[in-house]
Structure formats: C-alpha cells, structure tokens
C-alpha atoms as a PDB file:
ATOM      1  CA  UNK A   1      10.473  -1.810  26.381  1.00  0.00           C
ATOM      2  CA  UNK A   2       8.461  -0.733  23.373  1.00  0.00           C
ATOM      3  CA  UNK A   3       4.898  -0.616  22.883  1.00  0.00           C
ATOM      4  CA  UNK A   4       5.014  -3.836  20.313  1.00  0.00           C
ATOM      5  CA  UNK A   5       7.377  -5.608  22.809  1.00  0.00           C
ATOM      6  CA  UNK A   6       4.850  -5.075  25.150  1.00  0.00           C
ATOM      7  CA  UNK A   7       2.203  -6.299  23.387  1.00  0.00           C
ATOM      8  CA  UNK A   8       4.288  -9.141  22.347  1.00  0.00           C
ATOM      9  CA  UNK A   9       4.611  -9.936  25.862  1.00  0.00           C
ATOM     10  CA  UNK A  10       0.705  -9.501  26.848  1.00  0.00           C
ATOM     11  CA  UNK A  11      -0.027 -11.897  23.777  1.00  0.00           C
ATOM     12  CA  UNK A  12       1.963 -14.358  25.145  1.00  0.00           C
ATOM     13  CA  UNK A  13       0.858 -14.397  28.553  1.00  0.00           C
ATOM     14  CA  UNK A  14      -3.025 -14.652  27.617  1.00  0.00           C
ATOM     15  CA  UNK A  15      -1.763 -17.842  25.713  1.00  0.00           C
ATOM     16  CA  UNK A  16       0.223 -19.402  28.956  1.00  0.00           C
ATOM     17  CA  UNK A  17      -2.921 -18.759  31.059  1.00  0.00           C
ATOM     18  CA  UNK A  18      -5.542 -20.189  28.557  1.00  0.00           C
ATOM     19  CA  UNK A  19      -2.613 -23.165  28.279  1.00  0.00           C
ATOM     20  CA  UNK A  20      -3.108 -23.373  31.890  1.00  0.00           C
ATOM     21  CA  UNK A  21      -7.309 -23.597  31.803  1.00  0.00           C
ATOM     22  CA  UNK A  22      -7.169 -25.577  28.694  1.00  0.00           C
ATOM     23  CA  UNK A  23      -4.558 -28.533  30.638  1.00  0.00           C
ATOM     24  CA  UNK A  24      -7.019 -28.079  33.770  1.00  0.00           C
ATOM     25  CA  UNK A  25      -9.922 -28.982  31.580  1.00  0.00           C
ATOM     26  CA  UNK A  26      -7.913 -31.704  30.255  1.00  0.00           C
ATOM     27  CA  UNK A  27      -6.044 -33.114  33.191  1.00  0.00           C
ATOM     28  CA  UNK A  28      -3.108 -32.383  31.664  1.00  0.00           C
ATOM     29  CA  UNK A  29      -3.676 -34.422  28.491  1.00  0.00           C
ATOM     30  CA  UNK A  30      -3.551 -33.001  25.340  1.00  0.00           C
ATOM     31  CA  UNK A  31      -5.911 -33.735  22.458  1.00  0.00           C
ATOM     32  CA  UNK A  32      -4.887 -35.640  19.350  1.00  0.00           C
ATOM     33  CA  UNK A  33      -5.034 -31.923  17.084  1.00  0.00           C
ATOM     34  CA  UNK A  34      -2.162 -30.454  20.055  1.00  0.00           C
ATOM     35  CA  UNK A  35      -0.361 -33.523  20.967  1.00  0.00           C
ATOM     36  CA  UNK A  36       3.048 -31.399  22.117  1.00  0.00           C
ATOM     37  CA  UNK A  37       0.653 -29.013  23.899  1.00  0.00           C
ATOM     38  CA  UNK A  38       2.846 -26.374  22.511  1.00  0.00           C
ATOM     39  CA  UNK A  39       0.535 -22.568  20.953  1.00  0.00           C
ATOM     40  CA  UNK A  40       2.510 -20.996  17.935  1.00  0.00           C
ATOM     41  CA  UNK A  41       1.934 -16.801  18.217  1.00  0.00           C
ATOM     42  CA  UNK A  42       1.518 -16.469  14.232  1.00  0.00           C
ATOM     43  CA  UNK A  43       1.867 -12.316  14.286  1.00  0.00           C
ATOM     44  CA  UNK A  44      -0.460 -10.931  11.497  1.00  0.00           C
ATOM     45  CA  UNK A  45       1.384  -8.138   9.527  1.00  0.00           C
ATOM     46  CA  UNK A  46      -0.831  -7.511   6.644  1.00  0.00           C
ATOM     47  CA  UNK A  47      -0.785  -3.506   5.900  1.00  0.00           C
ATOM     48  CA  UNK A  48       1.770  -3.111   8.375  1.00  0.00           C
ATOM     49  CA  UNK A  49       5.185  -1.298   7.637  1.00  0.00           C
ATOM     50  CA  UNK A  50       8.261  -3.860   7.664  1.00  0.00           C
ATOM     51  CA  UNK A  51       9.938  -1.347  10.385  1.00  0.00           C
ATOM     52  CA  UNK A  52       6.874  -2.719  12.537  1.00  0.00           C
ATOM     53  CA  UNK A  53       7.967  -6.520  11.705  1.00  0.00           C
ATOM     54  CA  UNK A  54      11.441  -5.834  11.972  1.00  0.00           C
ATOM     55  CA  UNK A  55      10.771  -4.334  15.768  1.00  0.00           C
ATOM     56  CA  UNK A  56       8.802  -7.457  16.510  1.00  0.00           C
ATOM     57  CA  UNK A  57      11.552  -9.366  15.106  1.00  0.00           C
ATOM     58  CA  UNK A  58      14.046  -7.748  17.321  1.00  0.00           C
ATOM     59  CA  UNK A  59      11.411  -8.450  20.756  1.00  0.00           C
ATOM     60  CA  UNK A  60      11.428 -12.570  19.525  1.00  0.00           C
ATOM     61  CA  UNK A  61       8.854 -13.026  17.046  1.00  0.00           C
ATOM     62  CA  UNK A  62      10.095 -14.722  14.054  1.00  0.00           C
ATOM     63  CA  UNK A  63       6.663 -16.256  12.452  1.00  0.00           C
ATOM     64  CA  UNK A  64       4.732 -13.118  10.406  1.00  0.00           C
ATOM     65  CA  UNK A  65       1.154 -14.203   8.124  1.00  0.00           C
ATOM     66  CA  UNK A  66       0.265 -11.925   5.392  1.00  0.00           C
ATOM     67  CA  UNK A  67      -2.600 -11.484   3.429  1.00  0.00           C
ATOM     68  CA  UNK A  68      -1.687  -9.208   0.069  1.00  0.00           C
ATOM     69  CA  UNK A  69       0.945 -10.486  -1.467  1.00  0.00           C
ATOM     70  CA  UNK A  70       2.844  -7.724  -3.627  1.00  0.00           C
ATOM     71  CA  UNK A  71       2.875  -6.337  -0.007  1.00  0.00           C
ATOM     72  CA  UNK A  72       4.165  -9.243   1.363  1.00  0.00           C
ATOM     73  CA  UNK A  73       6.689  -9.993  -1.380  1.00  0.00           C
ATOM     74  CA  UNK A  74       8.118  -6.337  -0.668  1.00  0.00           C
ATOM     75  CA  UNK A  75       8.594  -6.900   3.081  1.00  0.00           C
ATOM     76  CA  UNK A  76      10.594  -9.715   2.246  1.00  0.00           C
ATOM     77  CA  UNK A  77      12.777  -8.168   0.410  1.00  0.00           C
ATOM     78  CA  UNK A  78      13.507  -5.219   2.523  1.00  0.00           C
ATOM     79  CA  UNK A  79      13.599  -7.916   5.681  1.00  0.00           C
ATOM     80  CA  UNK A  80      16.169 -10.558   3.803  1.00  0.00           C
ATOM     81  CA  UNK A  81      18.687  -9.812   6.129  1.00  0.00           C
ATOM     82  CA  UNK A  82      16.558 -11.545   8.415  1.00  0.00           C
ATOM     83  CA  UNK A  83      15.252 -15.268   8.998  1.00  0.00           C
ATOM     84  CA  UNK A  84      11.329 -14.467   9.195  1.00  0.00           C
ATOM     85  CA  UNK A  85       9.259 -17.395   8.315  1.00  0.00           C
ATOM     86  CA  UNK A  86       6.693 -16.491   6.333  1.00  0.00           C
ATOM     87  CA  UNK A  87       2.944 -17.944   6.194  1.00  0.00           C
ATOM     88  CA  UNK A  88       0.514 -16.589   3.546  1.00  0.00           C
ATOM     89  CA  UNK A  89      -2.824 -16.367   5.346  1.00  0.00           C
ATOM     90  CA  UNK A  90      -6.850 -16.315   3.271  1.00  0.00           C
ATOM     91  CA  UNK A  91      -8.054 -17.284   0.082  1.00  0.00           C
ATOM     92  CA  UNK A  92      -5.704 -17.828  -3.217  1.00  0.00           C
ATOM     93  CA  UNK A  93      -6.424 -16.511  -6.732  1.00  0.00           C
ATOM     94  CA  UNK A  94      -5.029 -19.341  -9.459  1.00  0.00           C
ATOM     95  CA  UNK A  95      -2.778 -16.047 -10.828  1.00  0.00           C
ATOM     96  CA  UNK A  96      -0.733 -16.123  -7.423  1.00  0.00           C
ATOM     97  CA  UNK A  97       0.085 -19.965  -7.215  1.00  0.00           C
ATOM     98  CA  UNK A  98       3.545 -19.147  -8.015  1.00  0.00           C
ATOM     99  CA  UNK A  99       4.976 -16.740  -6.321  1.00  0.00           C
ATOM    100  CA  UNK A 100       3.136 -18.250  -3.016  1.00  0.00           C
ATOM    101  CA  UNK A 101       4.525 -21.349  -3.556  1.00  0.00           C
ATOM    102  CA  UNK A 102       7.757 -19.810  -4.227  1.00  0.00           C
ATOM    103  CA  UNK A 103       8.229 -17.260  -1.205  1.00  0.00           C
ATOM    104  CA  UNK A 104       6.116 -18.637   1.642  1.00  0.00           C
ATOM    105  CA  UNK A 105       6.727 -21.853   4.164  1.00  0.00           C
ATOM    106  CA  UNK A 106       3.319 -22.304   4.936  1.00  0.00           C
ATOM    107  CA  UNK A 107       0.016 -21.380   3.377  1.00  0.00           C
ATOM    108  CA  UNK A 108      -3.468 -20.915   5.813  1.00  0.00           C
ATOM    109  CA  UNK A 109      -6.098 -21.174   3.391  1.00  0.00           C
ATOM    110  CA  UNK A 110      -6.380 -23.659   0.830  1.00  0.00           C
ATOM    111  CA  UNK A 111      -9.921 -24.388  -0.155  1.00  0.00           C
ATOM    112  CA  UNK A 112      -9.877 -25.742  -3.420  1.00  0.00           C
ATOM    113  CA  UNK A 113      -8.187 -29.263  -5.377  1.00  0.00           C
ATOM    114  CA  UNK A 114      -7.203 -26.891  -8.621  1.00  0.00           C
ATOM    115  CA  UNK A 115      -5.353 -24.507  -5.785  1.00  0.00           C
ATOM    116  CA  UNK A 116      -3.294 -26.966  -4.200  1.00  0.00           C
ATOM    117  CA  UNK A 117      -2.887 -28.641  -7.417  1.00  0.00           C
ATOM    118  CA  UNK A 118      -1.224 -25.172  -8.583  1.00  0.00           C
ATOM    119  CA  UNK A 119       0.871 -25.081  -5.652  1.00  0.00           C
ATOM    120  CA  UNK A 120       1.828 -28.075  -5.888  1.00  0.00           C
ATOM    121  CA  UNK A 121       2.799 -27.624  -8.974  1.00  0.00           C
ATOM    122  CA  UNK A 122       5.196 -24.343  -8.691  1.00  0.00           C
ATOM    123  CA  UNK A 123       6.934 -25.311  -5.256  1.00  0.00           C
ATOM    124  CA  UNK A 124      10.713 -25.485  -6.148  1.00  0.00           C
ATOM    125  CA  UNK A 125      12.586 -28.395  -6.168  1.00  0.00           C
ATOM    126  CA  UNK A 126      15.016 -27.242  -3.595  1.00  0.00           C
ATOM    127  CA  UNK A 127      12.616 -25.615  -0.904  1.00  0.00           C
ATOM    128  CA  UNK A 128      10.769 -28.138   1.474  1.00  0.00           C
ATOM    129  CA  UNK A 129       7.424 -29.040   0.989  1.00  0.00           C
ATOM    130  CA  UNK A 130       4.775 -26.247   1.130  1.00  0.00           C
ATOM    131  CA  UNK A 131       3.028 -26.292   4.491  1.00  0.00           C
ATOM    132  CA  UNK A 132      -0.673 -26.308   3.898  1.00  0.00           C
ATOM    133  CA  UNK A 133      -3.956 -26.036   6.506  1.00  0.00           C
ATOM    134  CA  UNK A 134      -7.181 -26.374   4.884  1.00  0.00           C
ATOM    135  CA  UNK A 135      -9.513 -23.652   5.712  1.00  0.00           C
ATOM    136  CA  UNK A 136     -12.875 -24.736   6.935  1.00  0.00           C
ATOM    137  CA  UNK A 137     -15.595 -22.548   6.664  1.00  0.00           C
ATOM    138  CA  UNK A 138     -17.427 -23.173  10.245  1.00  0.00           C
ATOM    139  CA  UNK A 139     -20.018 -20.526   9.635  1.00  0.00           C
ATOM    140  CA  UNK A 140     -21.682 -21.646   6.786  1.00  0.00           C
ATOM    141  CA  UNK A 141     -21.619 -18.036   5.145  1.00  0.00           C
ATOM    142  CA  UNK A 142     -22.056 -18.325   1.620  1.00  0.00           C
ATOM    143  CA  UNK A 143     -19.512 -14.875   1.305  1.00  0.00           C
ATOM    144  CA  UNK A 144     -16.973 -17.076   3.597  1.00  0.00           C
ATOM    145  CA  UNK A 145     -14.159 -19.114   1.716  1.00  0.00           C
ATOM    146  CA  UNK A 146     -13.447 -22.346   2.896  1.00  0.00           C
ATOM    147  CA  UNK A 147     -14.661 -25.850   2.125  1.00  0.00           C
ATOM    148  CA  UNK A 148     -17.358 -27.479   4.379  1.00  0.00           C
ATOM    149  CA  UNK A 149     -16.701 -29.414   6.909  1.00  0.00           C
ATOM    150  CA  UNK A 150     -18.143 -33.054   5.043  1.00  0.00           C
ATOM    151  CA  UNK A 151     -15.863 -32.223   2.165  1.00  0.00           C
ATOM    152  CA  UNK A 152     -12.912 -31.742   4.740  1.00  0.00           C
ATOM    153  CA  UNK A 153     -11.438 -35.034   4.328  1.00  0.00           C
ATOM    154  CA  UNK A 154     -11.919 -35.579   0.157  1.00  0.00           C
ATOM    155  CA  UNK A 155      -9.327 -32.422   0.076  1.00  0.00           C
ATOM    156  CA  UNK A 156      -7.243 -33.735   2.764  1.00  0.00           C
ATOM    157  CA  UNK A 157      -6.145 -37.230   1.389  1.00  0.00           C
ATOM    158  CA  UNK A 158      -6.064 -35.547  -2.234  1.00  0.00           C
ATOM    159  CA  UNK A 159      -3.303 -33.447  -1.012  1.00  0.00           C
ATOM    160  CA  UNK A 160      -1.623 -35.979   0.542  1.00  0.00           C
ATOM    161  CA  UNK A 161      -0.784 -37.672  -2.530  1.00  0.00           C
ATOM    162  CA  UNK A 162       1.039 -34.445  -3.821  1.00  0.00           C
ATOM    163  CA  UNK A 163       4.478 -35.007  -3.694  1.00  0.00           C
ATOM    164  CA  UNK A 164       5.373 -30.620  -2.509  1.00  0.00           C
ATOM    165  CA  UNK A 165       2.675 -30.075  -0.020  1.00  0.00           C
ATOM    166  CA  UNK A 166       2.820 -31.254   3.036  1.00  0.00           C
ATOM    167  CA  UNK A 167      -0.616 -31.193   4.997  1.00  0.00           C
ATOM    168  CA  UNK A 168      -0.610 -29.893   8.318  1.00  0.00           C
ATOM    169  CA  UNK A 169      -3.929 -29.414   9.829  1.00  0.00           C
ATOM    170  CA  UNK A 170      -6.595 -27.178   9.461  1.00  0.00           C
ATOM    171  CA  UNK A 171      -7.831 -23.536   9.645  1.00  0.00           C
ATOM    172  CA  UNK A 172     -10.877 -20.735  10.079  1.00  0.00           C
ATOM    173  CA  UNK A 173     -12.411 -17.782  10.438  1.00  0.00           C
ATOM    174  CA  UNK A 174     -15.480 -17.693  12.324  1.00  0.00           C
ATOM    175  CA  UNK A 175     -18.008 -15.114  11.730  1.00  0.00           C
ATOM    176  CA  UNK A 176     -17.561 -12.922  14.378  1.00  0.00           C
ATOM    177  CA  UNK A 177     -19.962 -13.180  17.322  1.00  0.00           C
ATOM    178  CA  UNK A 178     -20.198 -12.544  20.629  1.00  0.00           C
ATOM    179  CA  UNK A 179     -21.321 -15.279  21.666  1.00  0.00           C
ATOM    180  CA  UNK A 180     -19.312 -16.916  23.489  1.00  0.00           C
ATOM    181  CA  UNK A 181     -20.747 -20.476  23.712  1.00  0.00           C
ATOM    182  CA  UNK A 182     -21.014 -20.556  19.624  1.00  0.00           C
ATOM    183  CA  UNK A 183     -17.165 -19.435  19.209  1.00  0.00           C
ATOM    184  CA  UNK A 184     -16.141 -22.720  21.637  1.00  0.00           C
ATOM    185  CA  UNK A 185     -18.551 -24.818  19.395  1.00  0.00           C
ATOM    186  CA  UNK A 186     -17.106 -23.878  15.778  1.00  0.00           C
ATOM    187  CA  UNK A 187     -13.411 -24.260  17.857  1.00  0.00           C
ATOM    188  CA  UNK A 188     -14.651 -27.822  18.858  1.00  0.00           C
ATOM    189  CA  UNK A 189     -15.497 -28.544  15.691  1.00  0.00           C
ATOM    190  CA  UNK A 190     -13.038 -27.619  14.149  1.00  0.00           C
ATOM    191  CA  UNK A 191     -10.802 -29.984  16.860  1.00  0.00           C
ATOM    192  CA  UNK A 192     -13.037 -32.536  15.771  1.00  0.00           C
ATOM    193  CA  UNK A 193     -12.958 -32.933  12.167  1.00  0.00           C
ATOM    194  CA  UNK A 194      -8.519 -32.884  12.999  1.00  0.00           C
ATOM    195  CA  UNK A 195      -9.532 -35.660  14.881  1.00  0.00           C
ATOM    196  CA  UNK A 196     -11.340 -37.309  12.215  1.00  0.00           C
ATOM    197  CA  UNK A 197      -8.890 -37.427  10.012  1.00  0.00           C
ATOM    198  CA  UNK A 198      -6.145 -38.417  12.109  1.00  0.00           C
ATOM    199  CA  UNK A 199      -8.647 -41.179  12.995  1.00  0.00           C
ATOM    200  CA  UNK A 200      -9.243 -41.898   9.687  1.00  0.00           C
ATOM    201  CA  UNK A 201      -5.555 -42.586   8.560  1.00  0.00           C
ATOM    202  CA  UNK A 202      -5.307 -39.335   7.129  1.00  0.00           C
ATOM    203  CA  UNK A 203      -1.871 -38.203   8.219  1.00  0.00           C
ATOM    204  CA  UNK A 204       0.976 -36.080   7.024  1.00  0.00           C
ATOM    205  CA  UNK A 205       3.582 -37.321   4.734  1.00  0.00           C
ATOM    206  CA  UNK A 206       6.526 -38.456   7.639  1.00  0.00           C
ATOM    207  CA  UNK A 207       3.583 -40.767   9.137  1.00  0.00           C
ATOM    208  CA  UNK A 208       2.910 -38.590  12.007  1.00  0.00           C
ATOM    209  CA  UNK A 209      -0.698 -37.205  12.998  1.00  0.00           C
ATOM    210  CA  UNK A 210      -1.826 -33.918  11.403  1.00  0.00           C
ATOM    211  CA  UNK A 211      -1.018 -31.513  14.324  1.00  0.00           C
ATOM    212  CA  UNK A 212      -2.014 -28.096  13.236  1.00  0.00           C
ATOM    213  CA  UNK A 213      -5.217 -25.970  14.097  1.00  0.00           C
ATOM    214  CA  UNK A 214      -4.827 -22.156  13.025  1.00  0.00           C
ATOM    215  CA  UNK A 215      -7.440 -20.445  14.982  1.00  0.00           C
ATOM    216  CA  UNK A 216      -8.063 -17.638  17.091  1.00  0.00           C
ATOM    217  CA  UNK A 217      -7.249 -14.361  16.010  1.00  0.00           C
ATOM    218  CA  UNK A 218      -6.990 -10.681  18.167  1.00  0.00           C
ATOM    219  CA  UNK A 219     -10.276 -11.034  19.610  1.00  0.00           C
ATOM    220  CA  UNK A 220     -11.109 -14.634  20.421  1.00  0.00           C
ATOM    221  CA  UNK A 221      -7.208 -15.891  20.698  1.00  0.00           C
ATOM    222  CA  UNK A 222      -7.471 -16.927  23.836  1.00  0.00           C
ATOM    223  CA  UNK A 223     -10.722 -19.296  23.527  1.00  0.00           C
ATOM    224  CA  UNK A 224      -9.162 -20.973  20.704  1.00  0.00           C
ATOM    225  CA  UNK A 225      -5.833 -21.512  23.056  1.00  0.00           C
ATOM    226  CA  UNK A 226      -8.368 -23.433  25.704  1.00  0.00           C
ATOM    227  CA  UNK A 227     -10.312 -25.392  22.718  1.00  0.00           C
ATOM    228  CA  UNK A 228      -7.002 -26.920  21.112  1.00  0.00           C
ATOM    229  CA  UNK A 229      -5.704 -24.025  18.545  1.00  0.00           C
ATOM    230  CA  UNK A 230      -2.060 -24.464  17.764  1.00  0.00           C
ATOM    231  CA  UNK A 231      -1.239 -21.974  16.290  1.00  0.00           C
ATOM    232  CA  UNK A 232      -3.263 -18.202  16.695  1.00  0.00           C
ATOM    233  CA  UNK A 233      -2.989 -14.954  14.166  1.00  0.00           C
ATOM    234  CA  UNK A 234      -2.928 -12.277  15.868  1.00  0.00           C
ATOM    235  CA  UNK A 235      -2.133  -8.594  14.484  1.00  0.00           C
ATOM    236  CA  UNK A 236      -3.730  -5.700  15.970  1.00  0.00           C
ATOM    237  CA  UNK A 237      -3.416  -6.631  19.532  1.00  0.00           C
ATOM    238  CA  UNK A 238       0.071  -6.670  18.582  1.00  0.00           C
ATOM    239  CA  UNK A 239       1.012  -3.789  15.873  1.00  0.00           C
ATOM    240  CA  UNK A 240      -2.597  -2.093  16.732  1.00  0.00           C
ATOM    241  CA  UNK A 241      -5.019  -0.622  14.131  1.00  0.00           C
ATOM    242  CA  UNK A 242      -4.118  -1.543  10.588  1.00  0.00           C
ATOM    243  CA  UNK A 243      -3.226   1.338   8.248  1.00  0.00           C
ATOM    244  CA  UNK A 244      -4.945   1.700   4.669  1.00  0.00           C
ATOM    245  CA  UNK A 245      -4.291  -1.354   2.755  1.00  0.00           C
ATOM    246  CA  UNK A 246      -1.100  -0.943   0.524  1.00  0.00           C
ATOM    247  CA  UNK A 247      -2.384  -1.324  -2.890  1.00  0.00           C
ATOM    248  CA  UNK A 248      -1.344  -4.405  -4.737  1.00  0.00           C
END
C-alpha cells in the first residue's frame, strides 16, 4: 500500500467514526442539509503533481477540487484518460467564468449575482448544469470571500432561476481557530441557514431539497462530519505538504 493509499484510507475512517458520533447524536436521523447521511471525501489537489492525483485515482478517489486554474486545466489534460470529476474550489475572477464553466462539474465558491450570472452564461449547451454551493463567509473577516449569512438566501433563489446552474447547497472556510466550541457553532450555522432555505421553498431545480454542505477541510474534517458536512476538502492529510504554487 502506498503512503497516499494510506492516507486515503485514514481519511476515510475518521469520516465513518464521526458518521458514527454524528448518527448517535442524532438517533440515527439525519438532518434536512444530509438527508442520505452519505460524507463525499472531496481530495484537494491544488499545487499537487497530476502523478499524485493519478495515484489517488488508482487507490478509489475519483472527486479532486482545485484552486488555480491554468494548473487545474493542465491536470486535466494530462489525466483525460481518466474519469476525474472535477470541482473548482474559492473565489472566481469575472476573467475565468469561462473556462470554469466549461471544464468543471461543480464550483465551491460562488459569492457574487454578476459571477453566477457569468457562469451561467458560458456553461455549454451539452454539459449538465453547473453544480454550484454558495460560499458563506461564517467569520465575518472583512479579507474572507463569501456572502453573509442574511444575504444567503437573495443569492440562492436568484440562481435558481438560471436555467445552467444548478444550486446545491452551501460552503466555507472558517477562520481557523482552535477553539473547538466556535468551529461546531459556524458548522451549525452553516446547517442552519441549508435549513432555512430548504424551509423556505428554496430548492434545487428537480424539486428536491438542497443537500450539499462543503465543509471541513484537513484539520477540522472530522467536526464538520459530526455537525452535518456532506461533502469535506481535504488535501494535505492526503497528498501532505503542498509544494510551491505552480504559477498561473
């Protein structure tokens, strides 16, 4: 077994027992944001060499998020031989609407009407809609992207009426802390404005619930398992220390 496949395999264990303590502190019942009660491992590969994703590939991970995207367009191409979905993770500049839209399934990060608008926009005809998650800045940092929490719902039924995206849930990054009462609170949160919305009418296109909350990364995954994440990104505690960034 190699070292990835072995993290791999750690990963994935911390997220069956914080499945376990979450359904204990349930009873078994899952919350309206994690109604199949199933956690998507969402490996992070930004800055990471495609011979990394390609060994993770071959130990059963098929999801990768990236952050850069000439990086990210380059690992697809040397990786087209196999059927990686890809999720663009963090904030958007207007100039890459396009080729996100173009090359990624899902998108983690949409803050901004004139964003999805753009992406909305440039999604091909032929692809599915563009998965989207709102990110939610939970910290209130002014350097943070995200939109606030009480503007939260004015972006989600705006994208709903665009015919290319299809909304999913929501998404964060916490300010790190090590505290861990205030990372369950921005977690609960966070399960609470999904709940909101569903609440609210505020569902995906098929008329189902919005079921997606990307949270949790290497350090805090497993919290965000117990508090109702859905999907975590997780990259060094799988690939270990990222290398220089590759220049864009």
């Amino acid at each position: 077994m190699t070292l990835i496949q072995e993290r791999l395999q750690a990963v994935q264990n911390n997220i069956q027992q914080a499945m376990t303590i979450r359904d204990r502190t349930t009873h078994g019942k899952p919350s309206m944001a994690n109604q199949s009660g199933d956690v998507i491992l969402l490996a992070v590969s930004k800055a990471q060499p495609a011979e990394k994703l390609r060994e993770a590939f071959a130990a059963g991970q098929t999801q990768f998020g990236e952050n850069y995207l000439q990086e990210a367009l380059n690992k697809q191409i040397e990786l087209s031989d196999l059927p990686i979905e890809w999720h663009f993770i963090g904030p958007i500049q207007s100039n890459k609407t396009q080729p996100i839209a173009q090359h990624f399934s899902w998108v983690h990060g949409v803050d901004r009407l004139k964003i999805a608008q753009r992406l909305n926009d440039a999604r091909p005809a032929e692809l599915p809609p563009l998965q989207i998650c709102l990110q939610v800045n939970t910290s209130g940092e002014a350097s943070k992207s995200g939109v606030a929490p009480d503007e939260v719902a004015s972006l989600a039924a705006a994208i709903n009426e665009m015919p290319r995206l299809q909304l999913r849930g929501l998404m964060t990054i916490p300010e790190p802390t090590e505290d861990e009462n205030l990372q369950r609170q921005r977690f609960q949160q966070m399960r609470a404005l999904l709940e909101n919305l569903n609440k609210n009418g505020i569902g995906n296109k098929n008329g189902a619930a919005l079921d997606t909350l990307s949270m949790g990364m290497s350090n805090d995954y497993a919290l965000a398992v117990q508090e109702g994440a859905t999907i975590v990104r997780v990259g060094s505690a799988i690939f270990g220390a990222r290398p220089p960034k590759i220049s864009e």
